[in-house]
PDB file of N, CA and C in Angstrom:
ATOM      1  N   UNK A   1     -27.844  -2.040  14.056  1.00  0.00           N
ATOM      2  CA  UNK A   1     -27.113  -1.577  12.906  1.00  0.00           C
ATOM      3  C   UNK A   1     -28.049  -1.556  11.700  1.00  0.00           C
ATOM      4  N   UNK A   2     -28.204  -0.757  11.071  1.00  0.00           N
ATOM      5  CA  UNK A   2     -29.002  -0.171   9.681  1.00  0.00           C
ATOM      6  C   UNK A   2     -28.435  -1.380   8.494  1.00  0.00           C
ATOM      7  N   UNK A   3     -29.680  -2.127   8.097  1.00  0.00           N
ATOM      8  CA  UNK A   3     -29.004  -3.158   6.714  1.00  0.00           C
ATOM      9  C   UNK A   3     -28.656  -2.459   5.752  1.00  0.00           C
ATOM     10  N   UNK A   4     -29.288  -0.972   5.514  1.00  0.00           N
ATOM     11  CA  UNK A   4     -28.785  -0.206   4.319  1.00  0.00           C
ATOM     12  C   UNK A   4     -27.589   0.498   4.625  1.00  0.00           C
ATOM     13  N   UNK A   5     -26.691   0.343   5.880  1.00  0.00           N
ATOM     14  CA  UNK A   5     -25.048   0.731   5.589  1.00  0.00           C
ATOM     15  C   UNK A   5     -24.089  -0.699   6.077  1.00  0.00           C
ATOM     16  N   UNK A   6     -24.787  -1.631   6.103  1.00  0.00           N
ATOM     17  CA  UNK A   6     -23.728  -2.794   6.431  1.00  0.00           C
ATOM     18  C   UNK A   6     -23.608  -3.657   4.619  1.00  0.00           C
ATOM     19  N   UNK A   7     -22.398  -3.440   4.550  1.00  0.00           N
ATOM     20  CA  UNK A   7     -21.664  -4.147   3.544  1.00  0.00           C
ATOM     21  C   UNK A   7     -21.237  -5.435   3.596  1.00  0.00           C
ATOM     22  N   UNK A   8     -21.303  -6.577   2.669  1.00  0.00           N
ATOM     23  CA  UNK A   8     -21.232  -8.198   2.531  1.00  0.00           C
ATOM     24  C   UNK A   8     -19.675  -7.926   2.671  1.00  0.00           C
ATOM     25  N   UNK A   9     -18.835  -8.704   3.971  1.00  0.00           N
ATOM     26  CA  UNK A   9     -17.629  -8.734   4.566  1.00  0.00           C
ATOM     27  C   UNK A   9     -16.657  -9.316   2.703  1.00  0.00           C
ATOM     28  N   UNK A  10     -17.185  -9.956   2.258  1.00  0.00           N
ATOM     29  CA  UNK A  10     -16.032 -10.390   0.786  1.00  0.00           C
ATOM     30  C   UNK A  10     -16.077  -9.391  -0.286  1.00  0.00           C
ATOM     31  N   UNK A  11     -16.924  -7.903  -0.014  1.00  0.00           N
ATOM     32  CA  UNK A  11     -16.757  -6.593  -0.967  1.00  0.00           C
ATOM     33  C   UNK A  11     -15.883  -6.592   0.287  1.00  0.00           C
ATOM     34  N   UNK A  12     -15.827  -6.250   1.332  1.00  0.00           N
ATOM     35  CA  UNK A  12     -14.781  -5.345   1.924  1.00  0.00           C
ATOM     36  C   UNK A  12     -13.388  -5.790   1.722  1.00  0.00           C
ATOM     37  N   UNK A  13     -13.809  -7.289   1.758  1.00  0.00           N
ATOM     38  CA  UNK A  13     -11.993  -7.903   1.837  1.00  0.00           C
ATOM     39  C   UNK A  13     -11.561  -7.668   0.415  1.00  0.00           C
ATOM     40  N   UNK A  14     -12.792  -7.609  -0.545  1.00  0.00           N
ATOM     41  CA  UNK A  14     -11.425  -7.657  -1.894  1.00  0.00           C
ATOM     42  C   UNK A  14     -11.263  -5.892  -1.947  1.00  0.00           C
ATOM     43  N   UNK A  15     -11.614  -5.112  -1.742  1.00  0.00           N
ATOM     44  CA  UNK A  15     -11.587  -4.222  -1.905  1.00  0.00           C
ATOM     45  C   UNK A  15     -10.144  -4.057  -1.088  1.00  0.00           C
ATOM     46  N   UNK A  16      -9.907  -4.282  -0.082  1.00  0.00           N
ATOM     47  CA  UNK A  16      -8.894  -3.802   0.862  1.00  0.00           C
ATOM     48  C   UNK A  16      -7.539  -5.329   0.190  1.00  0.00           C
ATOM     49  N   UNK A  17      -7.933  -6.298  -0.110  1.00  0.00           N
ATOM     50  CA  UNK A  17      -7.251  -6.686  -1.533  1.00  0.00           C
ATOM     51  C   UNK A  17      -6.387  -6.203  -2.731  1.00  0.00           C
ATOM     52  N   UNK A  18      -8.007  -5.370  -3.232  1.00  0.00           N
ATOM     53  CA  UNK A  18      -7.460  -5.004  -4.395  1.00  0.00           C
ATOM     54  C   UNK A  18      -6.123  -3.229  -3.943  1.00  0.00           C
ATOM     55  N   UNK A  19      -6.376  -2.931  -2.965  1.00  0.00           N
ATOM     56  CA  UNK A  19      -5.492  -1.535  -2.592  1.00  0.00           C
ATOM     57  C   UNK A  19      -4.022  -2.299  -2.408  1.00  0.00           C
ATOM     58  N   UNK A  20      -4.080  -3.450  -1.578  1.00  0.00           N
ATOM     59  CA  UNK A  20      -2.783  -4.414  -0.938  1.00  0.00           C
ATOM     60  C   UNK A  20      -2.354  -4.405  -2.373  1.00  0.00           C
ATOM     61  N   UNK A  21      -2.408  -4.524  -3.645  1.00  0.00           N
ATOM     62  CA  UNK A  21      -2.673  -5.688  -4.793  1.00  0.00           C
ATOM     63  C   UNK A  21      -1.683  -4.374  -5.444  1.00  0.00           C
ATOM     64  N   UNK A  22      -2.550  -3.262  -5.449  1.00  0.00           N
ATOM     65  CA  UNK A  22      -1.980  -1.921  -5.591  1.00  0.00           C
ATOM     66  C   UNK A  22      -0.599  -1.499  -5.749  1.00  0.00           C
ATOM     67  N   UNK A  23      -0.373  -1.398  -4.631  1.00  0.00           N
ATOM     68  CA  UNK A  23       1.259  -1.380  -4.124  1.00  0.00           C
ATOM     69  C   UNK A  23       2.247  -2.049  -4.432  1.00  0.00           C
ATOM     70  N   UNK A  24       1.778  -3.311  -4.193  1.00  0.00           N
ATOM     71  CA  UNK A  24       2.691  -4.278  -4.465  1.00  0.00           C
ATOM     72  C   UNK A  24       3.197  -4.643  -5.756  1.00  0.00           C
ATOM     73  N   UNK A  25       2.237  -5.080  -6.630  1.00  0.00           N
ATOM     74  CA  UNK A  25       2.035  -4.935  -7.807  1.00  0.00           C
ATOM     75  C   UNK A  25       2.953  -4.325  -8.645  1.00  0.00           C
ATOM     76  N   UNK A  26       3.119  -3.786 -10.062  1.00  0.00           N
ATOM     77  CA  UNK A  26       3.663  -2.645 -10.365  1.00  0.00           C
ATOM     78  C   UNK A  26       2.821  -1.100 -10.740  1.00  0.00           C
ATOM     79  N   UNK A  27       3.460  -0.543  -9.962  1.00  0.00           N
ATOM     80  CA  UNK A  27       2.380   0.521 -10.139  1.00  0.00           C
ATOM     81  C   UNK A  27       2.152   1.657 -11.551  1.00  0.00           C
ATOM     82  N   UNK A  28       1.034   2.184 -11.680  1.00  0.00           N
ATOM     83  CA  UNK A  28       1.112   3.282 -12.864  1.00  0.00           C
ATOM     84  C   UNK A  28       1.680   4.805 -12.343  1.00  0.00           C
ATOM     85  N   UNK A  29       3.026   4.814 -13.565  1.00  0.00           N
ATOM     86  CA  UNK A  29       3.941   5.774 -12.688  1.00  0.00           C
ATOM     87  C   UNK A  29       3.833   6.743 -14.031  1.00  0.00           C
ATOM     88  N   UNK A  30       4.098   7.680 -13.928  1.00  0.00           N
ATOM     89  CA  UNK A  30       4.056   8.860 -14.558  1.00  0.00           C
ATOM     90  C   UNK A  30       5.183   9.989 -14.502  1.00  0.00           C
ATOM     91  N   UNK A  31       5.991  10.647 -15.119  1.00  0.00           N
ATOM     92  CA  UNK A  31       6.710  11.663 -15.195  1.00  0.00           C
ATOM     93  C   UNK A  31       6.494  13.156 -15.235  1.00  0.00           C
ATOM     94  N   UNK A  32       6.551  13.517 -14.375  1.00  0.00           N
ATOM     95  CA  UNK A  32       6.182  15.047 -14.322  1.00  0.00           C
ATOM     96  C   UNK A  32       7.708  16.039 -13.506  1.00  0.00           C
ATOM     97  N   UNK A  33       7.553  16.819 -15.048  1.00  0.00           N
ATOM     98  CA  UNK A  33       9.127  17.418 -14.776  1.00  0.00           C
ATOM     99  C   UNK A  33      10.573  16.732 -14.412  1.00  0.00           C
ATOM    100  N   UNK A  34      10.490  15.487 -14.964  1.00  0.00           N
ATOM    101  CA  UNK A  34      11.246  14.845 -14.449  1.00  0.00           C
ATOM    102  C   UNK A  34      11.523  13.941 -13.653  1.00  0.00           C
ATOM    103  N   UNK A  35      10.549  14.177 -12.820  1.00  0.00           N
ATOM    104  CA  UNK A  35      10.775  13.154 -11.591  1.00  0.00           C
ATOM    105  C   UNK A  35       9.675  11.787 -11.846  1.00  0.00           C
ATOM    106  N   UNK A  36       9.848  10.790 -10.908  1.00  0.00           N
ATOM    107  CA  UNK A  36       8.580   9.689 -11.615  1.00  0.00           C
ATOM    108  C   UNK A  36       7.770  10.156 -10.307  1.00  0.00           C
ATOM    109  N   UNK A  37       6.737  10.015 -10.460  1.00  0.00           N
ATOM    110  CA  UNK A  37       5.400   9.734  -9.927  1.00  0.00           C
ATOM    111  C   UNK A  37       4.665   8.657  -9.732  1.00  0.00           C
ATOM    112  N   UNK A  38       4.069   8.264  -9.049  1.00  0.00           N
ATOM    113  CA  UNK A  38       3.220   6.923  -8.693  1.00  0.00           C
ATOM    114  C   UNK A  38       1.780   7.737  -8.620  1.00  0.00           C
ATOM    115  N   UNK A  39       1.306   6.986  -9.872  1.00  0.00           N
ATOM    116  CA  UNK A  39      -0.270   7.473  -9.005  1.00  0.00           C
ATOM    117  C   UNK A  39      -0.994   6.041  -8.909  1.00  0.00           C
ATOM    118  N   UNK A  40      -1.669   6.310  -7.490  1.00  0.00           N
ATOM    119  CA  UNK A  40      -2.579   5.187  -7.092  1.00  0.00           C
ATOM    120  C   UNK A  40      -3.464   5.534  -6.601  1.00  0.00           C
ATOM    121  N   UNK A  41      -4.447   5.495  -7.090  1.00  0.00           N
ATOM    122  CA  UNK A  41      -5.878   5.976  -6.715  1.00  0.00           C
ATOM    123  C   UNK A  41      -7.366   4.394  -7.407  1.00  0.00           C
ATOM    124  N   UNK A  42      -8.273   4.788  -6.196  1.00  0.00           N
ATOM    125  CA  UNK A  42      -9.090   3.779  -5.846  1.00  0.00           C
ATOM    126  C   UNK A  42      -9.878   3.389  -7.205  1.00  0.00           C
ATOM    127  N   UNK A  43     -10.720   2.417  -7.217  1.00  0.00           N
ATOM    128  CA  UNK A  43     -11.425   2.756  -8.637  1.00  0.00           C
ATOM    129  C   UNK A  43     -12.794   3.720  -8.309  1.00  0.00           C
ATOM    130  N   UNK A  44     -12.941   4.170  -9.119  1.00  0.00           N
ATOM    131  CA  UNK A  44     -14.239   5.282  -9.532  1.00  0.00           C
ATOM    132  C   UNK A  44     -15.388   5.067  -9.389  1.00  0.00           C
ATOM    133  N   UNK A  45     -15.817   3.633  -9.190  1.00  0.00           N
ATOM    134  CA  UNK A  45     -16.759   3.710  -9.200  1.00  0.00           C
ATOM    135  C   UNK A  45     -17.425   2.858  -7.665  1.00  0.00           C
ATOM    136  N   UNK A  46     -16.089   3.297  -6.809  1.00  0.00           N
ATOM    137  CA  UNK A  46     -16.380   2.448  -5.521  1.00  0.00           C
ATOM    138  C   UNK A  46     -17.309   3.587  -4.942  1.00  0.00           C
ATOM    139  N   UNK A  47     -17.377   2.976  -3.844  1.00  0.00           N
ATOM    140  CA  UNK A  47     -18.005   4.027  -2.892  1.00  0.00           C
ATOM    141  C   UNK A  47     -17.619   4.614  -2.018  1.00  0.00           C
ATOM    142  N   UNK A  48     -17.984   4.962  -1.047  1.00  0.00           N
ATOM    143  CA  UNK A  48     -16.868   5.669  -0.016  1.00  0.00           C
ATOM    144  C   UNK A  48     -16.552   4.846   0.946  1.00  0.00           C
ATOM    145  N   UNK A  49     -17.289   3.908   1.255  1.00  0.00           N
ATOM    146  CA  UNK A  49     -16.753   3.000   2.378  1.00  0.00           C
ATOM    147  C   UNK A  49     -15.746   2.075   1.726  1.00  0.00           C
ATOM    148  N   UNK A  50     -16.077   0.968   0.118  1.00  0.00           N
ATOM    149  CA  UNK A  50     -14.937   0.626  -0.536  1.00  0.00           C
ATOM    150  C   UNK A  50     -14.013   1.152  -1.083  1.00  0.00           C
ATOM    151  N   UNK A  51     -14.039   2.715  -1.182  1.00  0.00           N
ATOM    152  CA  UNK A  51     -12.250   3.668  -1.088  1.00  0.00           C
ATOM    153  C   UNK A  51     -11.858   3.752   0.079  1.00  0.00           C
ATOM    154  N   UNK A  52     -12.564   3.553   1.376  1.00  0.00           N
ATOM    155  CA  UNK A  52     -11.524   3.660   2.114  1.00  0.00           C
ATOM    156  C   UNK A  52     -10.951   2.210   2.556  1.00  0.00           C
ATOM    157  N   UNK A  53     -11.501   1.299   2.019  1.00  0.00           N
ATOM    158  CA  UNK A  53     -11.194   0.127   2.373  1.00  0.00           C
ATOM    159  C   UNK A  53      -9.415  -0.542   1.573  1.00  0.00           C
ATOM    160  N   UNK A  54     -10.066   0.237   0.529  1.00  0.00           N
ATOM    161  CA  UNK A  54      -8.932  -0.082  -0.966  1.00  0.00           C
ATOM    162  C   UNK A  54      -7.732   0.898  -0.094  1.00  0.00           C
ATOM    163  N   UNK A  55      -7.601   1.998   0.656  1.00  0.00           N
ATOM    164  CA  UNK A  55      -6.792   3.127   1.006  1.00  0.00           C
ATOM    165  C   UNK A  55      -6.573   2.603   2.471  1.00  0.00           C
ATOM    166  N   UNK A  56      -7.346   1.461   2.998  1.00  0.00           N
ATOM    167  CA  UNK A  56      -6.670   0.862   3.751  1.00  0.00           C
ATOM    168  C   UNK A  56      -5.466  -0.039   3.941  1.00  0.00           C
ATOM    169  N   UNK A  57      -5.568  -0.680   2.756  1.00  0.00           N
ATOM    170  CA  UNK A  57      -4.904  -1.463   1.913  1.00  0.00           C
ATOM    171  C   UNK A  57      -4.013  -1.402   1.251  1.00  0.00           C
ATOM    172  N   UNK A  58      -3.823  -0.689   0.977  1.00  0.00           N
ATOM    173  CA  UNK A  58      -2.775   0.393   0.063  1.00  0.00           C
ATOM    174  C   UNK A  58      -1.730   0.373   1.481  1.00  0.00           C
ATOM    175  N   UNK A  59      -2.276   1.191   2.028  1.00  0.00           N
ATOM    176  CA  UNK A  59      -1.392   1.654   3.549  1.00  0.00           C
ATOM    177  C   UNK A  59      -0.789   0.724   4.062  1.00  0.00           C
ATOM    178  N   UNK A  60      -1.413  -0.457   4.313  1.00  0.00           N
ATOM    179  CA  UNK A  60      -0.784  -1.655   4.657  1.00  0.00           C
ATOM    180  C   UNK A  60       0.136  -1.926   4.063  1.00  0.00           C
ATOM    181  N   UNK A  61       0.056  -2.176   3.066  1.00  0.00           N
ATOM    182  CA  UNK A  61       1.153  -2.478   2.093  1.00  0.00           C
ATOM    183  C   UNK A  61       2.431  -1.460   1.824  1.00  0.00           C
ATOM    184  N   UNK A  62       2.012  -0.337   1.937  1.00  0.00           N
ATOM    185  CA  UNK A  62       3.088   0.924   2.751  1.00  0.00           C
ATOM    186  C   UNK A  62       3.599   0.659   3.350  1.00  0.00           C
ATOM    187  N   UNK A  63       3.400   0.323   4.637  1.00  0.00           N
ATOM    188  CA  UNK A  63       4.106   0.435   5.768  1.00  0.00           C
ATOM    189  C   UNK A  63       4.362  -1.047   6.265  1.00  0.00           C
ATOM    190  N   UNK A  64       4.056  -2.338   5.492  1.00  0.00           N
ATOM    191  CA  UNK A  64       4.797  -3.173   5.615  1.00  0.00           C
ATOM    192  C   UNK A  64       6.273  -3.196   5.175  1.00  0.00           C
ATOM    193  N   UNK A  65       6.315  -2.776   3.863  1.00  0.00           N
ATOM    194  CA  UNK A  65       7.160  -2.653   3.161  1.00  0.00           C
ATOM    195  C   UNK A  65       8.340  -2.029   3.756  1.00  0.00           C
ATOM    196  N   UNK A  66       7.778  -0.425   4.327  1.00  0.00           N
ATOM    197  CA  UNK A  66       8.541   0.207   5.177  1.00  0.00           C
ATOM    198  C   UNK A  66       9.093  -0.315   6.298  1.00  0.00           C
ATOM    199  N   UNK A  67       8.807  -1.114   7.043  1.00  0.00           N
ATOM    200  CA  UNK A  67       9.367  -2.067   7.709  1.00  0.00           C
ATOM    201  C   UNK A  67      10.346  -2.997   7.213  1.00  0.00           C
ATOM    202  N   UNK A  68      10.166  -3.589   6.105  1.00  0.00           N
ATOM    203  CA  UNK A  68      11.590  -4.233   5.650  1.00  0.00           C
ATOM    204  C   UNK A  68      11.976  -3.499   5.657  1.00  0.00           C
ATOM    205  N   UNK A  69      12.215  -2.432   4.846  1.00  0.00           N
ATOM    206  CA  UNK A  69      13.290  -1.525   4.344  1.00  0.00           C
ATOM    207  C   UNK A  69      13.911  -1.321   5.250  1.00  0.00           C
ATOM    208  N   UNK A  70      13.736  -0.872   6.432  1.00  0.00           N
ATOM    209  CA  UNK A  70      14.144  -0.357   7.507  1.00  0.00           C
ATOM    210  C   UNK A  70      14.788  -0.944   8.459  1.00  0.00           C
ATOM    211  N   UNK A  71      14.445  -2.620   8.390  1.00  0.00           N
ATOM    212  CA  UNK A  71      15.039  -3.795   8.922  1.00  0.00           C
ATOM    213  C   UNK A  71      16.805  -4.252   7.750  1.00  0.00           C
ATOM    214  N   UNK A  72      16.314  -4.360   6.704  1.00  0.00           N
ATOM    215  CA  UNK A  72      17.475  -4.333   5.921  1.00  0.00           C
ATOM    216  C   UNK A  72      18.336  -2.951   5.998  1.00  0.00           C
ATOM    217  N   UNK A  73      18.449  -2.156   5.727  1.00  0.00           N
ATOM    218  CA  UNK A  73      19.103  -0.355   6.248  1.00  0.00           C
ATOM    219  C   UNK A  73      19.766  -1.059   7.642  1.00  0.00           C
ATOM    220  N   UNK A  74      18.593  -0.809   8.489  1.00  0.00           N
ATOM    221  CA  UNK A  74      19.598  -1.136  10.399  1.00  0.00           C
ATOM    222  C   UNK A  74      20.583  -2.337   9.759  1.00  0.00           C
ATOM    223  N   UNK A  75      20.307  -3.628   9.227  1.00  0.00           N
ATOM    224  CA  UNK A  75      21.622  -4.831   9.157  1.00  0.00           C
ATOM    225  C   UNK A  75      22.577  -4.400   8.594  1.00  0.00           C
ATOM    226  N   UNK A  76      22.162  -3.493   7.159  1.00  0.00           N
ATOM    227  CA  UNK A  76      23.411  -3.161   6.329  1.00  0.00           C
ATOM    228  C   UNK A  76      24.067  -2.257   7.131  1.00  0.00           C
ATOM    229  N   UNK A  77      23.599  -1.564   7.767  1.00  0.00           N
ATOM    230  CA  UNK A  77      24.624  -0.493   8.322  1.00  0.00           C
ATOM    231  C   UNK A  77      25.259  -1.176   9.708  1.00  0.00           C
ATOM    232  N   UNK A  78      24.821  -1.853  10.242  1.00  0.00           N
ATOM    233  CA  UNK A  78      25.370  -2.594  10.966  1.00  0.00           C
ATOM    234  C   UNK A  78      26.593  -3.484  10.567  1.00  0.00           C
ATOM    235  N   UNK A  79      27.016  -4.147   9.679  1.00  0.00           N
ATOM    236  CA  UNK A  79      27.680  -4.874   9.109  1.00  0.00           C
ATOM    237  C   UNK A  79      29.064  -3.706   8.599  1.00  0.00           C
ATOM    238  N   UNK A  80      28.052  -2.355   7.799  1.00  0.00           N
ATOM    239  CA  UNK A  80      29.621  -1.920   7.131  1.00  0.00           C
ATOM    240  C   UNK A  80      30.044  -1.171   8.701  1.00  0.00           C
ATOM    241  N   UNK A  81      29.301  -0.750  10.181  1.00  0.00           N
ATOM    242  CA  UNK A  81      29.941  -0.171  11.198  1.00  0.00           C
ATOM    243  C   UNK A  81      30.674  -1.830  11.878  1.00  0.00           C
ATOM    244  N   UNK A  82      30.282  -2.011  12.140  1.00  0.00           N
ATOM    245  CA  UNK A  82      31.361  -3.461  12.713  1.00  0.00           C
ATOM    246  C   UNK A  82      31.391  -4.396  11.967  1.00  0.00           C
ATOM    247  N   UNK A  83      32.419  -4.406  10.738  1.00  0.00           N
ATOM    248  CA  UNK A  83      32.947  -5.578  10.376  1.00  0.00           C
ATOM    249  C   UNK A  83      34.339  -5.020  10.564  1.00  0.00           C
ATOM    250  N   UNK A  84      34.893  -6.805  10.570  1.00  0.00           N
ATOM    251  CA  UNK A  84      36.146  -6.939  10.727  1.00  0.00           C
ATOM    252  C   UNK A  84      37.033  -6.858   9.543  1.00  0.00           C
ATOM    253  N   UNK A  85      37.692  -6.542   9.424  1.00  0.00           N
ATOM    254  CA  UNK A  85      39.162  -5.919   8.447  1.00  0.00           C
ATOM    255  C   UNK A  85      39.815  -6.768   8.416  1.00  0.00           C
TER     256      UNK A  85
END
């Protein structure tokens, strides 16, 4: 493996950190025509291996989330289809 493309493993973790950190966080939201917007984008002055690390991260935090949601939805709807009267 080439030392000039291997990256020190604690840039990668905060980087994929700081994307988790992202999401969760509150995000910078914006209005356009009305509707809100989320924009989340990496910082500028990463590189390409720490944007995709940060956009790894991000994702995670996506689709964890999406998983609750989706776990709470199935119970609630479960509850208002069979409860008792």
């Amino acid at each position: 493996m080439n030392k000039k493309n291997k990256k020190p493993q604690h840039i990668i973790k905060h980087m994929f950190d700081r994307g988790y950190a992202s999401f969760t966080s509150k995000p910078y939201t914006r209005n356009v025509r009305g509707a809100k917007v989320i924009i989340a984008t990496p910082p500028r002055k990463a590189n390409l291996l720490e944007q995709k690390e940060w956009e790894r991260g991000y994702n995670t935090a996506y689709f964890n989330q999406l998983k609750k949601v989706k776990m709470n939805e199935s119970r609630r709807r479960s509850k208002e289809v069979h409860a008792v009267k």
